[in-house]
N, C-alpha and C. Protein backbone atom coordinates (compact mmCIF):
# COMPACT_ATOMS: atom_id res chain seq x y z
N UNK A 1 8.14 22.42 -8.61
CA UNK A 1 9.23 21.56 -8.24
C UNK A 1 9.14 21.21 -6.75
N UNK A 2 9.47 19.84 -6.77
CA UNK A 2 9.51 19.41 -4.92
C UNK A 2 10.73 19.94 -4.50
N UNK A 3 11.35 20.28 -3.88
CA UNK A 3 12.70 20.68 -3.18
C UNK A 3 13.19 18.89 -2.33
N UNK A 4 14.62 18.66 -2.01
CA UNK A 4 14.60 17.52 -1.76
C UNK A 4 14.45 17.67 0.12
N UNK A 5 14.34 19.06 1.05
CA UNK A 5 13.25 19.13 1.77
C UNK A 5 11.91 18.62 1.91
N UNK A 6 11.31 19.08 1.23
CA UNK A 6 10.22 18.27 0.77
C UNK A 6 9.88 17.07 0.83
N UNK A 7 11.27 16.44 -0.24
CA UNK A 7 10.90 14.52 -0.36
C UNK A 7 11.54 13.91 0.96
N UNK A 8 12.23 14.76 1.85
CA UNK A 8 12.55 13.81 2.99
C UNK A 8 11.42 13.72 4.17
N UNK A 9 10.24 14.58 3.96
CA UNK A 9 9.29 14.51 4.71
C UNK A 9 8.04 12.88 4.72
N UNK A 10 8.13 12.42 3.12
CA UNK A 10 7.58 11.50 2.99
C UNK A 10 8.04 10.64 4.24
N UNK A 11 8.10 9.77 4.57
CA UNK A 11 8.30 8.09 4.99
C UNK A 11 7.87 7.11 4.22
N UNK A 12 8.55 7.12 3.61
CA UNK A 12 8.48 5.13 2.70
C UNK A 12 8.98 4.04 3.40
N UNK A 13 7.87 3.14 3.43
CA UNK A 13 9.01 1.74 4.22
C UNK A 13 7.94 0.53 3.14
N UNK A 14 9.05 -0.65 3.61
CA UNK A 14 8.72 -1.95 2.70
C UNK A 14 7.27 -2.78 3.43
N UNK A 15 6.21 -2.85 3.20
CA UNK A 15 5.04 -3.33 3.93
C UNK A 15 4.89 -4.86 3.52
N UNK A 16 4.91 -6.00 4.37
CA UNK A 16 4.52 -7.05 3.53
C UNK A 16 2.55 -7.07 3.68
N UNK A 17 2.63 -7.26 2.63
CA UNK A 17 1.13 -7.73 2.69
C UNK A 17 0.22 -9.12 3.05
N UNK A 18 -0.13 -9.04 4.05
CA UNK A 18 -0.32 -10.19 4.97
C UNK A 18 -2.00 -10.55 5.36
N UNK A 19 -3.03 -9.76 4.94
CA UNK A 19 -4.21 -10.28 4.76
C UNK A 19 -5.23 -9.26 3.43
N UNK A 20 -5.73 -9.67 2.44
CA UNK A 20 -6.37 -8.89 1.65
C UNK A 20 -7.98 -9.37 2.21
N UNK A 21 -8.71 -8.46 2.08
CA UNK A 21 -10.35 -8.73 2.47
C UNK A 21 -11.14 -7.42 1.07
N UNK A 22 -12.10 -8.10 0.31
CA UNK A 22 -12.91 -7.28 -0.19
C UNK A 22 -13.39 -6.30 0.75
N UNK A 23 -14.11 -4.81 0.63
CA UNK A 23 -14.49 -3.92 1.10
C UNK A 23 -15.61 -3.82 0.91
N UNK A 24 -16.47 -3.81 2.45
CA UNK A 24 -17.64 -3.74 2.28
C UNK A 24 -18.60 -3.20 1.45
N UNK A 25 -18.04 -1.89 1.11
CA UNK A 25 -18.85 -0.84 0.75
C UNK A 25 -18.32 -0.70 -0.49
N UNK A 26 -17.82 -1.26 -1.27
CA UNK A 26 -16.92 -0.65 -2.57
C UNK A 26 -16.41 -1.82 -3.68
N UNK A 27 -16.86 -1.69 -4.97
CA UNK A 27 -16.92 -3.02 -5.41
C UNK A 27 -15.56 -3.44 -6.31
N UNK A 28 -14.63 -1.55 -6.30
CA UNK A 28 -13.31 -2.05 -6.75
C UNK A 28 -12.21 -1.75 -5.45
N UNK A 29 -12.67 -1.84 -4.42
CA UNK A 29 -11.50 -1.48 -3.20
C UNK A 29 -11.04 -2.79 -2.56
N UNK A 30 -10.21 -3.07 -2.27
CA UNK A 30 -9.44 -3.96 -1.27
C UNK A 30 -9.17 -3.59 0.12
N UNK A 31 -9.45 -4.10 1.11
CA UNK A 31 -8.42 -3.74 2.58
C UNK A 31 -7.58 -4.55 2.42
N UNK A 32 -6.14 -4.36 2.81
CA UNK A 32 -5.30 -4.57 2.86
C UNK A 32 -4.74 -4.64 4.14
N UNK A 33 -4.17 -5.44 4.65
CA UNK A 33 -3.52 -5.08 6.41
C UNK A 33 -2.31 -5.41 5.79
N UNK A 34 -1.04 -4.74 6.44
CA UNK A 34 0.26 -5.06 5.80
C UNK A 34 1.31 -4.69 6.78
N UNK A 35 2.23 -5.57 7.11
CA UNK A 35 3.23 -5.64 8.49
C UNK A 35 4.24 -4.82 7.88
N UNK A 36 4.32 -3.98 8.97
CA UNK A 36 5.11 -2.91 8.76
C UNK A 36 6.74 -3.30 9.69
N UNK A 37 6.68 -4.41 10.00
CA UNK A 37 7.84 -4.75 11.41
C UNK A 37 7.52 -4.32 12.19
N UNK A 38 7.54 -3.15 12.78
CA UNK A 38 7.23 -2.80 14.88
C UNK A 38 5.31 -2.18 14.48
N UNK A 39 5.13 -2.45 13.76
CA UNK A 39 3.17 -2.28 13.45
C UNK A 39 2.90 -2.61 12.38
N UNK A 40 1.23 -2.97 12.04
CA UNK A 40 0.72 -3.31 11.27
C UNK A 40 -0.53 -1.89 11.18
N UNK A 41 -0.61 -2.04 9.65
CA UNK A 41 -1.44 -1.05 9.54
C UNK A 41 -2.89 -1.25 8.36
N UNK A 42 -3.25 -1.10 8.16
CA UNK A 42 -4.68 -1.31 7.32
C UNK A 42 -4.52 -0.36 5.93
N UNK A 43 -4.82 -0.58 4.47
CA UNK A 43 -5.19 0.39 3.54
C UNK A 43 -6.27 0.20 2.97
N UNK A 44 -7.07 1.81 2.19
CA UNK A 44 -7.62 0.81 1.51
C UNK A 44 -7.32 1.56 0.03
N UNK A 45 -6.83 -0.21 -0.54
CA UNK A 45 -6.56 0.46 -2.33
C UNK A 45 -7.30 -0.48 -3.54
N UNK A 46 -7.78 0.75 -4.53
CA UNK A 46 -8.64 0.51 -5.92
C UNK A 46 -7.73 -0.43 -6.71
N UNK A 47 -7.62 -1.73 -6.46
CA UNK A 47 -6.74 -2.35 -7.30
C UNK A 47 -7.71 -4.02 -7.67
N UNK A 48 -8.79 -4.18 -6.81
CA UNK A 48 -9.58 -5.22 -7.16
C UNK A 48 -9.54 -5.46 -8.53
N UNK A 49 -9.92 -4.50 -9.77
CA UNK A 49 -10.02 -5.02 -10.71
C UNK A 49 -8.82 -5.68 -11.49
N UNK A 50 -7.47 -5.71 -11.09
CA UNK A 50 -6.51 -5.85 -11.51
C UNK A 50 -5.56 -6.90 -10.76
N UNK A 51 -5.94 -7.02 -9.88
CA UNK A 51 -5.72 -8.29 -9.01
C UNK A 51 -6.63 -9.21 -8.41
N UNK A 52 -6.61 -10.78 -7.94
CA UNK A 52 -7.05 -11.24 -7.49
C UNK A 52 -6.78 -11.28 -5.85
N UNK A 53 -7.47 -11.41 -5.29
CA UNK A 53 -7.04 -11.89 -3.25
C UNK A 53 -5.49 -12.37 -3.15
N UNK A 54 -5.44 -13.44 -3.67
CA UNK A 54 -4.23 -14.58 -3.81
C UNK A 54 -2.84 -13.86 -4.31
N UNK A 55 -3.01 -12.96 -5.20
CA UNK A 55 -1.79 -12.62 -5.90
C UNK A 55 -1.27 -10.99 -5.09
N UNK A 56 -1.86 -10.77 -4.61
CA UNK A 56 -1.53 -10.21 -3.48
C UNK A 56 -1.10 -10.59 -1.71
N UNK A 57 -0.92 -11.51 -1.36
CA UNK A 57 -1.01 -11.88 -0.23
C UNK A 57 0.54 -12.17 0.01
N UNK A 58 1.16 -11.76 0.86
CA UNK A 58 2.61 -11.69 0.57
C UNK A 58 3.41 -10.73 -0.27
N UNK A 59 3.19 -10.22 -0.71
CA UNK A 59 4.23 -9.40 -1.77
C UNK A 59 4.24 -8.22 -0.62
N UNK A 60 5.83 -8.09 -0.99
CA UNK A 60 6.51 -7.10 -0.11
C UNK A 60 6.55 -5.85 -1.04
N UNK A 61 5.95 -4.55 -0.64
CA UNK A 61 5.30 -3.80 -1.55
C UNK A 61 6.00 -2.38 -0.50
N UNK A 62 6.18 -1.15 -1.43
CA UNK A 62 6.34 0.06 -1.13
C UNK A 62 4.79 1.30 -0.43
N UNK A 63 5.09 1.85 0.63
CA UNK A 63 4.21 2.06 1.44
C UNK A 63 4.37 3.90 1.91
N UNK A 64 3.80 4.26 1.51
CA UNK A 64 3.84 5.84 2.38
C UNK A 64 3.10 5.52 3.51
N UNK A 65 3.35 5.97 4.51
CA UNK A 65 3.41 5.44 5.88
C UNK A 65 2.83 6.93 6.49
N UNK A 66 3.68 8.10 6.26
CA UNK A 66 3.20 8.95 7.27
C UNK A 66 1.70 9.86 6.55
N UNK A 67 1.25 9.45 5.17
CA UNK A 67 0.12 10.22 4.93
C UNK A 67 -0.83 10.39 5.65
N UNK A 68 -1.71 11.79 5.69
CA UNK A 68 -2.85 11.50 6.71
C UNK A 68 -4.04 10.33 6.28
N UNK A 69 -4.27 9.66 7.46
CA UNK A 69 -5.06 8.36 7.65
C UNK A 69 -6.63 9.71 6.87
N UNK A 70 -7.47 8.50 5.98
CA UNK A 70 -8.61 8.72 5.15
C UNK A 70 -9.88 8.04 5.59
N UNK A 71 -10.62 8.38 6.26
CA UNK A 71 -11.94 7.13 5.85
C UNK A 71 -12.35 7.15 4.24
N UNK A 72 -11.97 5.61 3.63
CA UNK A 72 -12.57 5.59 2.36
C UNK A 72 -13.73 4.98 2.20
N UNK A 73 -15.03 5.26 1.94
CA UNK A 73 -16.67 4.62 2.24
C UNK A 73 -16.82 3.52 3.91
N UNK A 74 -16.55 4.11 4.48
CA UNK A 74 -16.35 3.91 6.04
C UNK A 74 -15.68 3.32 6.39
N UNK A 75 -14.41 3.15 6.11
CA UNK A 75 -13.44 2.05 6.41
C UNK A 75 -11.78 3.21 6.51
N UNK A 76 -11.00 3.11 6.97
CA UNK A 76 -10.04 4.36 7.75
C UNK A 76 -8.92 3.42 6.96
N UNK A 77 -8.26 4.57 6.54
CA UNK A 77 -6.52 3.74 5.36
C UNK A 77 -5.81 4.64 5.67
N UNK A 78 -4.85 4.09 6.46
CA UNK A 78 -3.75 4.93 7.32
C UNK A 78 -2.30 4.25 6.29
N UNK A 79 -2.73 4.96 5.01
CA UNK A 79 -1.40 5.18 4.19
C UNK A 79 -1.26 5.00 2.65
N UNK A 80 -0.74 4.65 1.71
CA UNK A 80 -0.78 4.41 0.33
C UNK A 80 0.03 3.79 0.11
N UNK A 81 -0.31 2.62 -0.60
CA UNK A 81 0.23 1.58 -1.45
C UNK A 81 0.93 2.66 -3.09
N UNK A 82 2.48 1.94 -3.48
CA UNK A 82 2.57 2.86 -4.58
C UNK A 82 2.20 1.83 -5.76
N UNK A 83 1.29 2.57 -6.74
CA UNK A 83 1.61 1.53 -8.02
C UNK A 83 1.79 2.25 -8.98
N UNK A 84 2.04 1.77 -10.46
CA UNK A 84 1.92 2.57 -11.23
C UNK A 84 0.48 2.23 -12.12
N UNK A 85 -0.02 3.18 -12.54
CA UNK A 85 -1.16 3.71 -13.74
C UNK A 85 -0.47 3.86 -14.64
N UNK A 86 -1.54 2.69 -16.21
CA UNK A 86 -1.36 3.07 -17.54
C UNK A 86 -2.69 3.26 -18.19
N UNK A 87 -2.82 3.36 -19.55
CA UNK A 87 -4.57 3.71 -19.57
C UNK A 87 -5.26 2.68 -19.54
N UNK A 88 -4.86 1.44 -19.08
CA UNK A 88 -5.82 0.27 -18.97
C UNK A 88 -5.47 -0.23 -17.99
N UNK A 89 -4.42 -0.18 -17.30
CA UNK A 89 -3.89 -0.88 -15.89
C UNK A 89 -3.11 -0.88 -15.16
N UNK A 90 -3.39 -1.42 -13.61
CA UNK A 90 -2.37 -0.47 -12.69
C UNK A 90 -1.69 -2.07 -12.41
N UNK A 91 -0.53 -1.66 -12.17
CA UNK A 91 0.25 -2.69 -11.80
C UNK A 91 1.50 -2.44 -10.39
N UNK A 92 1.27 -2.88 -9.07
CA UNK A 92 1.79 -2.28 -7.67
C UNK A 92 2.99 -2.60 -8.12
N UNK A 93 4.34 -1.67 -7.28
CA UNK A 93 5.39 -1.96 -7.26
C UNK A 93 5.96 -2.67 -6.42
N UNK A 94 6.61 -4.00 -6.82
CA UNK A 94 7.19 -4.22 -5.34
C UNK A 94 8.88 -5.31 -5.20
N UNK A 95 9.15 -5.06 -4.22
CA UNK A 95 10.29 -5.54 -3.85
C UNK A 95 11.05 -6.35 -4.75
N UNK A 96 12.01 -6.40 -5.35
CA UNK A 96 13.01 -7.50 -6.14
C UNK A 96 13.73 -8.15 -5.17
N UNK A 97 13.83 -8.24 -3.84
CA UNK A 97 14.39 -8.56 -3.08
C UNK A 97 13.85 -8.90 -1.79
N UNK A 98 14.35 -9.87 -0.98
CA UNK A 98 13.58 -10.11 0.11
C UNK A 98 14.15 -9.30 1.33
N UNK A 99 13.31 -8.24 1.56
CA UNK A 99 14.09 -7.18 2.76
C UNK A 99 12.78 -7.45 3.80
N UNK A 100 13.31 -7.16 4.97
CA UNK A 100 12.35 -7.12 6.40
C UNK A 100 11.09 -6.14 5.86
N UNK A 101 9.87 -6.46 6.20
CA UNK A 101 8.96 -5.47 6.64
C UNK A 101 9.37 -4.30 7.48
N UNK A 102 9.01 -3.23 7.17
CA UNK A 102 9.39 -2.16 7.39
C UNK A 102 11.04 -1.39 7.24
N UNK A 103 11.41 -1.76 6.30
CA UNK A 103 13.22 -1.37 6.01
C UNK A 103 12.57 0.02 4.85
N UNK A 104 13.37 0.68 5.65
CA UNK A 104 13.35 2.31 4.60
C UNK A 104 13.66 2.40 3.52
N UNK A 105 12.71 3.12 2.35
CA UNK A 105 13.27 3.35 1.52
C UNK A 105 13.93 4.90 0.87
N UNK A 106 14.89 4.61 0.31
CA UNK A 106 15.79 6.18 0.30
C UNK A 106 15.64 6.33 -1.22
């Protein structure tokens, strides 16, 4: 069990997603740069096969923010995109609403 100690350690905030670039090194990864309001930060997430460039670009999407930063095949992802997994496909979660980049989520 998480204790709700625990879940207040996360940081979630609303990221808009504001440039997607294929990944050099990786033929299902995306970089992602995504405005956080007072910073912008870089990810990198396995969602190529399930999205195109375009249908990502803009969507105001949920963000763990304080995870430790990863080099994924040489490229550094300072955070996680949330989506959900089914046995054939992931589909990101995001905003029903138009809130600022970077507004907390509780």
């Amino acid at each position: 069990m998480v204790t709700f100690e625990d879940f207040k350690k996360l940081e979630l905030k609303i990221g808009k997603i504001i440039k997607v670039e294929e990944h050099p090194n990786a033929e299902k990864l995306y970089l992602l740069t995504l405005d956080l309001g007072q910073k912008q930060i870089q990810l990198v997430a396995g969602i190529k096969p399930f999205y195109s460039l375009s249908e990502l670009e803009g969507k105001l999407v949920p963000v763990l923010v304080n995870l430790e930063p990863k080099n994924i095949r040489g490229v550094d992802s300072q955070g996680m995109l949330l989506a959900a997994e089914s046995k054939d496909d992931v589909s990101i979660l995001v905003s029903d609403k138009a809130v600022e980049p970077g507004a907390t989520i509780r």
